[in-house]
PDB file of N, CA and C in Angstrom:
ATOM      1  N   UNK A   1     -47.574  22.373 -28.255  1.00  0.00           N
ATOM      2  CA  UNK A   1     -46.219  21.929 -27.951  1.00  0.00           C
ATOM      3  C   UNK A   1     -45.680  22.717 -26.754  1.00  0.00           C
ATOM      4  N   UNK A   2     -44.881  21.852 -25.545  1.00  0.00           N
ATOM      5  CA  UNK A   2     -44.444  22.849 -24.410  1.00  0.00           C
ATOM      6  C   UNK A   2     -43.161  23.201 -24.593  1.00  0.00           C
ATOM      7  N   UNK A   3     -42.407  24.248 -24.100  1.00  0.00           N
ATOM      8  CA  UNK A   3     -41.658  24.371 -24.146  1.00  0.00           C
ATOM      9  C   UNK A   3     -41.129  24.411 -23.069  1.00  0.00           C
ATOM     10  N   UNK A   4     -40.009  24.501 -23.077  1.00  0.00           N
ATOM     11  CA  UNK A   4     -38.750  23.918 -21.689  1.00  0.00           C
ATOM     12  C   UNK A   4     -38.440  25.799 -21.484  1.00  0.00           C
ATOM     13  N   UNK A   5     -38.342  26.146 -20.016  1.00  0.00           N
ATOM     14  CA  UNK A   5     -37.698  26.940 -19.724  1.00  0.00           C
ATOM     15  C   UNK A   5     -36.470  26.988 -19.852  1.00  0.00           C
ATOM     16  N   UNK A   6     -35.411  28.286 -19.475  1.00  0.00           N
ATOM     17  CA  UNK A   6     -34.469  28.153 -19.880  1.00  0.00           C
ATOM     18  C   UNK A   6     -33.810  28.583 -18.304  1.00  0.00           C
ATOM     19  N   UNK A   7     -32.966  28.649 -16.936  1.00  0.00           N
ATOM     20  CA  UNK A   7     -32.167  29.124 -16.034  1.00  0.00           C
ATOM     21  C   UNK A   7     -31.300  28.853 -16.274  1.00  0.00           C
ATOM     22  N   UNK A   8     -30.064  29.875 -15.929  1.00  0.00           N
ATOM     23  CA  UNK A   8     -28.512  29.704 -15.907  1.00  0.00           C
ATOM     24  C   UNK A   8     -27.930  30.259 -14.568  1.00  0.00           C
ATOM     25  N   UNK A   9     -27.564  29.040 -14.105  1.00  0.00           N
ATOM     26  CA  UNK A   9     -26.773  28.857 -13.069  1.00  0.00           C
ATOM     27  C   UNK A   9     -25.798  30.501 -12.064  1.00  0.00           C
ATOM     28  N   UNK A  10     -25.533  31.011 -11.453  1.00  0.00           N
ATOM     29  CA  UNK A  10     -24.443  32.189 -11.772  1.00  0.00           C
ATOM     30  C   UNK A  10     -23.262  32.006 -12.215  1.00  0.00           C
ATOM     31  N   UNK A  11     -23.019  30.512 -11.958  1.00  0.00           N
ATOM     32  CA  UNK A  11     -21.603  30.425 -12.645  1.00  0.00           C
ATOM     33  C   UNK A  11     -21.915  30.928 -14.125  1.00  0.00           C
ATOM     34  N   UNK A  12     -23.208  29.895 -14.513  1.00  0.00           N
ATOM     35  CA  UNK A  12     -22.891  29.973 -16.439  1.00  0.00           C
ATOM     36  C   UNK A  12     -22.630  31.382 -16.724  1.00  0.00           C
ATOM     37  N   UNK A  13     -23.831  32.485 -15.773  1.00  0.00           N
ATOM     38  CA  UNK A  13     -23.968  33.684 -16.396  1.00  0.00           C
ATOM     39  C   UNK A  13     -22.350  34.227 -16.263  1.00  0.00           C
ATOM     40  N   UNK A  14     -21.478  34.023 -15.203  1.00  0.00           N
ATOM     41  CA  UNK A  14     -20.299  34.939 -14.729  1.00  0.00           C
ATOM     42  C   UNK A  14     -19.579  34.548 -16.215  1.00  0.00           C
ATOM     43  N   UNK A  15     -19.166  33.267 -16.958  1.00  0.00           N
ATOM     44  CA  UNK A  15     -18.710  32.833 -18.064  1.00  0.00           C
ATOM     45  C   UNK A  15     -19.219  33.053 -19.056  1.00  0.00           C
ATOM     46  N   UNK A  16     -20.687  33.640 -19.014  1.00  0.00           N
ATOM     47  CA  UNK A  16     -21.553  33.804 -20.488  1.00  0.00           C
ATOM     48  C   UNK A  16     -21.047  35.819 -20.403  1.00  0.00           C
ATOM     49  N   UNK A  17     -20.610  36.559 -19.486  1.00  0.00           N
ATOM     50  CA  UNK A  17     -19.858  37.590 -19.390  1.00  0.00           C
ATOM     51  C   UNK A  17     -18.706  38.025 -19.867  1.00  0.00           C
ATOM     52  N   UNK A  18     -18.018  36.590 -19.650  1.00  0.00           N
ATOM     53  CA  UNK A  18     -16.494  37.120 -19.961  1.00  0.00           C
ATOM     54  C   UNK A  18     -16.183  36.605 -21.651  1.00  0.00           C
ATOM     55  N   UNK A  19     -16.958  36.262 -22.178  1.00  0.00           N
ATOM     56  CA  UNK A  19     -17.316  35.460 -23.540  1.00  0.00           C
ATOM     57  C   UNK A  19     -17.476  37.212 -24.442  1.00  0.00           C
ATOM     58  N   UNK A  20     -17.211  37.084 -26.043  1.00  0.00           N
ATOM     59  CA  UNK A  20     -17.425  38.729 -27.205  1.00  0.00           C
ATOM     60  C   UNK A  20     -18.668  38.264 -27.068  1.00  0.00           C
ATOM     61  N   UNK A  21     -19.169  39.797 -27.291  1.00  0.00           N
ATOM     62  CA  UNK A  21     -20.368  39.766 -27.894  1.00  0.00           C
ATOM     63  C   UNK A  21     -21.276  38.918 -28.778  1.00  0.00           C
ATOM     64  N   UNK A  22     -20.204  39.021 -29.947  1.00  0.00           N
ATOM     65  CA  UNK A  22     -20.781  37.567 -30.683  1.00  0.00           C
ATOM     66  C   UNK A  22     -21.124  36.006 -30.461  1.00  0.00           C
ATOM     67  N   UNK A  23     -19.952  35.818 -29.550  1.00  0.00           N
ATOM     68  CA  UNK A  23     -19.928  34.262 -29.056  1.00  0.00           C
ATOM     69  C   UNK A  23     -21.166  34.347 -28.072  1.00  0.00           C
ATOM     70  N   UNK A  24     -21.527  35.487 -27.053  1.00  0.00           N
ATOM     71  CA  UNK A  24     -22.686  35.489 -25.968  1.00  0.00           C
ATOM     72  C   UNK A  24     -23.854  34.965 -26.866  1.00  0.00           C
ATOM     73  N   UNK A  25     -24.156  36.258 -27.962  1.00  0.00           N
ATOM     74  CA  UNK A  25     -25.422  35.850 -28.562  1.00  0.00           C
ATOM     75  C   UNK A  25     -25.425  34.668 -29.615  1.00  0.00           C
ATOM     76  N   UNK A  26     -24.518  33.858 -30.117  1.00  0.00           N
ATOM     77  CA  UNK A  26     -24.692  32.373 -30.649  1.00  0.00           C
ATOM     78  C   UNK A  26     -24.640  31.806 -29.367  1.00  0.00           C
ATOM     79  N   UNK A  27     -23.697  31.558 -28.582  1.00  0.00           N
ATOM     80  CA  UNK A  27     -24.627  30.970 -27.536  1.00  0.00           C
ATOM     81  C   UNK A  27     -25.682  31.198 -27.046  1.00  0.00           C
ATOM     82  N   UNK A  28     -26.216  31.955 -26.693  1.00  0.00           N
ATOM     83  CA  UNK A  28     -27.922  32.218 -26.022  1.00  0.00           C
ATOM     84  C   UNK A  28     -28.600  31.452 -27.091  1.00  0.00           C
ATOM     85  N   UNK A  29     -28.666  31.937 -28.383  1.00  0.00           N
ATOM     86  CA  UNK A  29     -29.462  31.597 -29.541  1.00  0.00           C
ATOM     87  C   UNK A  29     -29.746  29.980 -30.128  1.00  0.00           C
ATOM     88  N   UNK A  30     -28.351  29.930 -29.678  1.00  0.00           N
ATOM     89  CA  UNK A  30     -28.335  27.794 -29.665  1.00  0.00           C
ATOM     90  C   UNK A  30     -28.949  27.616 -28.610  1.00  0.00           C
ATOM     91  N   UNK A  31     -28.730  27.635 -27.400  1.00  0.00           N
ATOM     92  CA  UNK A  31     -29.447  27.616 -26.388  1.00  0.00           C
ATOM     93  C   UNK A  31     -31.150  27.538 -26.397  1.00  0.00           C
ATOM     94  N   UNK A  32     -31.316  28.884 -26.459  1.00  0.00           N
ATOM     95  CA  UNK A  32     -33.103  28.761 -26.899  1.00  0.00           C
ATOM     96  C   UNK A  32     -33.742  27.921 -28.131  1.00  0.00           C
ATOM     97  N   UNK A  33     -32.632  27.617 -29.394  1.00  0.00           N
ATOM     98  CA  UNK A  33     -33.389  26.328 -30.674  1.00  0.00           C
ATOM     99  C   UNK A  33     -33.813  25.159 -29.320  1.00  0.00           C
ATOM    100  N   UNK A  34     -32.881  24.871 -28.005  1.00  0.00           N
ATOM    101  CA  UNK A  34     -33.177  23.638 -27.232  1.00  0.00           C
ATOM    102  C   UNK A  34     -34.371  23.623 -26.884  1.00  0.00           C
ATOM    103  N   UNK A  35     -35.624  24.893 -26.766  1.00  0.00           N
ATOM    104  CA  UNK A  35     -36.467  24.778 -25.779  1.00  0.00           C
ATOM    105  C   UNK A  35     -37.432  23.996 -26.080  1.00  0.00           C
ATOM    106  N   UNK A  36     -37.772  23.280 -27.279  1.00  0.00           N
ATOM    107  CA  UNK A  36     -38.916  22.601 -28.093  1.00  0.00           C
ATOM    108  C   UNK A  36     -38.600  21.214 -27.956  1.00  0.00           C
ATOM    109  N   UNK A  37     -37.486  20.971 -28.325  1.00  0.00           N
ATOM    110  CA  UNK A  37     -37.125  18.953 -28.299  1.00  0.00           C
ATOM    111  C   UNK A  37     -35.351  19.543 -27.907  1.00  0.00           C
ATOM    112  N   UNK A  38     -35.496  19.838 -26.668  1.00  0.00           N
ATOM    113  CA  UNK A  38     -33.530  19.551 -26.148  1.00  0.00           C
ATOM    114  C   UNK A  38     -33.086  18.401 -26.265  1.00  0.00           C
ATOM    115  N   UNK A  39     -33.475  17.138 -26.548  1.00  0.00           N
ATOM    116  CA  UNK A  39     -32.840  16.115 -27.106  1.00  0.00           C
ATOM    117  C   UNK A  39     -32.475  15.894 -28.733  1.00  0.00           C
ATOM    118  N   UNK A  40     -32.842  16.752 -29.140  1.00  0.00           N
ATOM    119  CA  UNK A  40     -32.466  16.448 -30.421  1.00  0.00           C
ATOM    120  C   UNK A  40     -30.785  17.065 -30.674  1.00  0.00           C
ATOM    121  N   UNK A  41     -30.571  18.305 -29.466  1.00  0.00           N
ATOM    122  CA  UNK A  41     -29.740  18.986 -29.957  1.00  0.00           C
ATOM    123  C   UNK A  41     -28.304  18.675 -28.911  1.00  0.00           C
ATOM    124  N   UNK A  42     -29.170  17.868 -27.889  1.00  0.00           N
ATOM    125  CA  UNK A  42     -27.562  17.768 -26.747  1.00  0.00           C
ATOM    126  C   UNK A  42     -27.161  16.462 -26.911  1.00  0.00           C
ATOM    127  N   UNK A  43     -25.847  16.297 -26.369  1.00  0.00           N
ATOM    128  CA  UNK A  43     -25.613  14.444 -26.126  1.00  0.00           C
ATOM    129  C   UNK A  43     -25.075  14.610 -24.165  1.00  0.00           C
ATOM    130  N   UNK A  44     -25.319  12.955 -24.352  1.00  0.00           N
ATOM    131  CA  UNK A  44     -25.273  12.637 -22.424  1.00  0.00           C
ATOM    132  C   UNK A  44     -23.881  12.933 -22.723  1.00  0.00           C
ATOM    133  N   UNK A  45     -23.459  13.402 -21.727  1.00  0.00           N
ATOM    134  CA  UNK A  45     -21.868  13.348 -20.855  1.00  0.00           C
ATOM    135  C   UNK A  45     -21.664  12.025 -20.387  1.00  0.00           C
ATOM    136  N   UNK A  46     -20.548  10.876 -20.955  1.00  0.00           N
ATOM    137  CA  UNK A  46     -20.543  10.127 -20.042  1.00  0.00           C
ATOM    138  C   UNK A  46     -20.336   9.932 -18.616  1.00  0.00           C
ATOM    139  N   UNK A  47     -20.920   8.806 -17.887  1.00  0.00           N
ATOM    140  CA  UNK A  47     -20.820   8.717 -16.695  1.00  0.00           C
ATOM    141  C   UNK A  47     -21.478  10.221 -16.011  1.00  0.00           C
ATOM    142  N   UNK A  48     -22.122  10.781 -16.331  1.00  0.00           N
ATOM    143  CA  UNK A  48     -22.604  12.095 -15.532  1.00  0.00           C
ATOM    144  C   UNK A  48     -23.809  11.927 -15.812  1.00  0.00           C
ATOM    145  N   UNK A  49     -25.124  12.633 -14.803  1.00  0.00           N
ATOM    146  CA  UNK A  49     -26.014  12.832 -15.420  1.00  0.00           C
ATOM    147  C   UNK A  49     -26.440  14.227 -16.088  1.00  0.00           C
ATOM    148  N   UNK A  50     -25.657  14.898 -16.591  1.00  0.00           N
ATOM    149  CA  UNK A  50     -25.885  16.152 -17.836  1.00  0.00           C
ATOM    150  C   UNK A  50     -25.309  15.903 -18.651  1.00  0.00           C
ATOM    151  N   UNK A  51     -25.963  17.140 -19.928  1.00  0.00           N
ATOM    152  CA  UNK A  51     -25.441  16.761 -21.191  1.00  0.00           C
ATOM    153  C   UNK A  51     -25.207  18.166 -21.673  1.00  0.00           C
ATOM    154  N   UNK A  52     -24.919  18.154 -22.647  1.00  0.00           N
ATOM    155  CA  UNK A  52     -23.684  19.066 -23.549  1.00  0.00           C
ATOM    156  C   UNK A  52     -24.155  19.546 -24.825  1.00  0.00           C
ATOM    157  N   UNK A  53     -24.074  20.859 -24.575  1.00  0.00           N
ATOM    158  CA  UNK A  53     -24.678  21.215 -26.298  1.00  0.00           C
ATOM    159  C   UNK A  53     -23.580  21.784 -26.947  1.00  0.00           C
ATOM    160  N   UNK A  54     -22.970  21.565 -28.158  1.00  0.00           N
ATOM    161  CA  UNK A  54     -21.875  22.047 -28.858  1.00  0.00           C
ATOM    162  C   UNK A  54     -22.581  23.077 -29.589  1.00  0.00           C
ATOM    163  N   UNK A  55     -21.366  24.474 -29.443  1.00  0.00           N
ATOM    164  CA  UNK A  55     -21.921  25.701 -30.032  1.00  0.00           C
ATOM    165  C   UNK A  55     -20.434  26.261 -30.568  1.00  0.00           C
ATOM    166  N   UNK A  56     -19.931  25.823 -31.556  1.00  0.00           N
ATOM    167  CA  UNK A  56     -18.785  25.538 -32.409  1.00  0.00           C
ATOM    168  C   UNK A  56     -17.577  25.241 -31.133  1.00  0.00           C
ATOM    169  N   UNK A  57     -16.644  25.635 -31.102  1.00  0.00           N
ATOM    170  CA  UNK A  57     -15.563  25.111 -30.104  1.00  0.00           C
ATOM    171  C   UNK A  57     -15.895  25.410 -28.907  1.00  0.00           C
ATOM    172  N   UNK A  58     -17.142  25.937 -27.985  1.00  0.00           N
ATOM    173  CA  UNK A  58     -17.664  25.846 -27.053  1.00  0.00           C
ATOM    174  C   UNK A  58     -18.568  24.916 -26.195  1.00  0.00           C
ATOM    175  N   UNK A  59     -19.077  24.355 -25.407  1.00  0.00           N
ATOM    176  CA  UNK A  59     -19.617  23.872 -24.634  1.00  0.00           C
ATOM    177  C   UNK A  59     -20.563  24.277 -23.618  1.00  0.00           C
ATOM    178  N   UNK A  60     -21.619  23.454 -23.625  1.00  0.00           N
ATOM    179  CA  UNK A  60     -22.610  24.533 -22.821  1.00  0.00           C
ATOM    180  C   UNK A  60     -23.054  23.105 -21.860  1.00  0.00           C
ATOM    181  N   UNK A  61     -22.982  22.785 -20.812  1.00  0.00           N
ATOM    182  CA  UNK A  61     -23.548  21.550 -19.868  1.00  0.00           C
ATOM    183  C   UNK A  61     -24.635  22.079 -19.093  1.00  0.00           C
ATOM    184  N   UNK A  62     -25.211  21.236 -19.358  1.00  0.00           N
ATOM    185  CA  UNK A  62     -26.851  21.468 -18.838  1.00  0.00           C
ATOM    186  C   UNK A  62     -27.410  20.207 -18.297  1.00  0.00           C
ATOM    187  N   UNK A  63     -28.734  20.443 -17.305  1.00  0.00           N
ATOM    188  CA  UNK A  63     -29.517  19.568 -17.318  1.00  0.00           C
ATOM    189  C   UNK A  63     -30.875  19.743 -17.556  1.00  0.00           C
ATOM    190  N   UNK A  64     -31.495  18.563 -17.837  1.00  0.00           N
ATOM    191  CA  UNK A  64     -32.615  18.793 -18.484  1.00  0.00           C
ATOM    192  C   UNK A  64     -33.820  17.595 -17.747  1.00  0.00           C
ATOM    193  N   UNK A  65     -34.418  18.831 -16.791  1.00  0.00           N
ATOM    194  CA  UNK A  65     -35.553  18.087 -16.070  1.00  0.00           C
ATOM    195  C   UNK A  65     -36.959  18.166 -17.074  1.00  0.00           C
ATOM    196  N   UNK A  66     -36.943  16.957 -17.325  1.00  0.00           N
ATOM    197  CA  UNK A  66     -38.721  16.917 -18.319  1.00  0.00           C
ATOM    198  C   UNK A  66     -39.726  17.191 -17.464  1.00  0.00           C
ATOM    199  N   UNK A  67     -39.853  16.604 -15.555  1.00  0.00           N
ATOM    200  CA  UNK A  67     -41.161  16.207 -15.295  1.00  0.00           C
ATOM    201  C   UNK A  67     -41.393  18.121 -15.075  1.00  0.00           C
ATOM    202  N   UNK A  68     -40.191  18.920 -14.938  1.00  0.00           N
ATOM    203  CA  UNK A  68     -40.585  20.536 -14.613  1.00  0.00           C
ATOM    204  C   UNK A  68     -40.814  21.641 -16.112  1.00  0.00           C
ATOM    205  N   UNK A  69     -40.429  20.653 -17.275  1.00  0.00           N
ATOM    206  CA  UNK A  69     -39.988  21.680 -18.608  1.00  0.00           C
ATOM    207  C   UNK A  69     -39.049  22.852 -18.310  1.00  0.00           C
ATOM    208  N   UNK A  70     -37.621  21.921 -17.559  1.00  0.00           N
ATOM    209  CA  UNK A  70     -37.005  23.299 -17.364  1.00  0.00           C
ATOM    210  C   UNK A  70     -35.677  22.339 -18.005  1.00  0.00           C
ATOM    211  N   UNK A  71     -34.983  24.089 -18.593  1.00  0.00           N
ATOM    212  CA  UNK A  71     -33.230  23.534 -19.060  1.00  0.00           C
ATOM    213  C   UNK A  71     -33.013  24.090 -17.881  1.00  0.00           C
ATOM    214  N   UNK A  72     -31.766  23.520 -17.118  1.00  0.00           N
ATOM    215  CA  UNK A  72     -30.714  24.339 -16.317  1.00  0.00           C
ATOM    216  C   UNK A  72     -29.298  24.313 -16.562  1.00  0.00           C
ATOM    217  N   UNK A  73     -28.855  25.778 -16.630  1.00  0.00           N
ATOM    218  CA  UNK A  73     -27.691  25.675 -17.652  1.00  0.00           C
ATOM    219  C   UNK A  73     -26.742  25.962 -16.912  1.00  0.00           C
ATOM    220  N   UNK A  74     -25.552  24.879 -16.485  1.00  0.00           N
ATOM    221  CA  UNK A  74     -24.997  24.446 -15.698  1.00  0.00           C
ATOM    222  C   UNK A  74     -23.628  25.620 -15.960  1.00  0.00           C
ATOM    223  N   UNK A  75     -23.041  25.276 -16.570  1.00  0.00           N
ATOM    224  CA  UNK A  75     -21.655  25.854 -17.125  1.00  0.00           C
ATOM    225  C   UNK A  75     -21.309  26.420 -18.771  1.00  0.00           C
ATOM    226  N   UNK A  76     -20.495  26.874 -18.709  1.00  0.00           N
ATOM    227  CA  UNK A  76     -19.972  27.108 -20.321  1.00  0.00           C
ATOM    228  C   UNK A  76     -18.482  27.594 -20.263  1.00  0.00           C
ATOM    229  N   UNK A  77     -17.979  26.810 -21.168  1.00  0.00           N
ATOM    230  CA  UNK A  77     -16.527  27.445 -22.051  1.00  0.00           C
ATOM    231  C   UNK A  77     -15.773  26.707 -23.039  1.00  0.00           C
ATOM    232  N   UNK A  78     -14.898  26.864 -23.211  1.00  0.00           N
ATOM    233  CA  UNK A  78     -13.858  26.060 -24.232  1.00  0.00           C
ATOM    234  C   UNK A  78     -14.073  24.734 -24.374  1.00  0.00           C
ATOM    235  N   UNK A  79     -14.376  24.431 -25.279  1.00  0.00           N
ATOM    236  CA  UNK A  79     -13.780  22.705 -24.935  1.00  0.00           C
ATOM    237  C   UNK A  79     -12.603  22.073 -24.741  1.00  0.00           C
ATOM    238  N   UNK A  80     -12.180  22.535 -25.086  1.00  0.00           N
ATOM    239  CA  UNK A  80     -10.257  21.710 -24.365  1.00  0.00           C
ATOM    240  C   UNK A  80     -10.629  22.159 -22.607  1.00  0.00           C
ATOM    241  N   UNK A  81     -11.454  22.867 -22.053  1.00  0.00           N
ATOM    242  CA  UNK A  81     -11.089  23.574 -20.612  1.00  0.00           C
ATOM    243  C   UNK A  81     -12.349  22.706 -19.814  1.00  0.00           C
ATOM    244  N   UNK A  82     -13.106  22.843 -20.515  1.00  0.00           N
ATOM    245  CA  UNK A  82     -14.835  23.014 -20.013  1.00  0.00           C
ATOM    246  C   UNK A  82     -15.176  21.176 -19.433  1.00  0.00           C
ATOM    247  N   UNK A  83     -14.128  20.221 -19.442  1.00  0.00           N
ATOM    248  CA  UNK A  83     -14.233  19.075 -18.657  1.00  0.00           C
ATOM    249  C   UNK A  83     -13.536  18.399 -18.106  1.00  0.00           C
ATOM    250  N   UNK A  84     -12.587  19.654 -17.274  1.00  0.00           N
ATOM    251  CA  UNK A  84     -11.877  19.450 -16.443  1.00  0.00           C
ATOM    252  C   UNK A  84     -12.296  19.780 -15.128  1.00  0.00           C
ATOM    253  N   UNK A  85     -12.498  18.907 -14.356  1.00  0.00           N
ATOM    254  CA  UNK A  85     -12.929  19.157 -13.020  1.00  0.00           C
ATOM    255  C   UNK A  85     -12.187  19.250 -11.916  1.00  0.00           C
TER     256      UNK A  85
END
């Protein structure tokens, strides 16, 4: 079975910084369950091409290139904040 790499963007990392301790490592940790089947665990964003992994009232947008086995982890924060552009 392959697994999907994982990169984060500098934005994600500057926001995966300002996040407790606790919230960093459930996020990372949801994050890496993605690396085996990331479709099981994200949904599409409409109208965009990335998708979204919910990690309790957080948000993590990513994309997910199959033909490279890579996640790229676009952004993260709040959800009331995190899809406003």
């Amino acid at each position: 079975m392959n697994m999907y790499s994982i990169i984060f963007s500098d934005l994600s990392l500057k926001q995966l910084k300002k996040l407790s301790k606790e919230l960093r490592l459930r996020i990372i940790s949801t994050i890496k369950r993605c690396r085996i089947r990331p479709y099981a665990h994200v949904k599409k964003i409409v109208e965009s091409p990335y998708f979204r992994l919910r990690v309790g009232d957080y948000r993590v947008i990513m994309d997910i290139c199959d033909n490279k086995l890579r996640i790229f982890v676009i952004e993260m924060g709040h959800r009331k904040n995190i899809y406003r552009q």
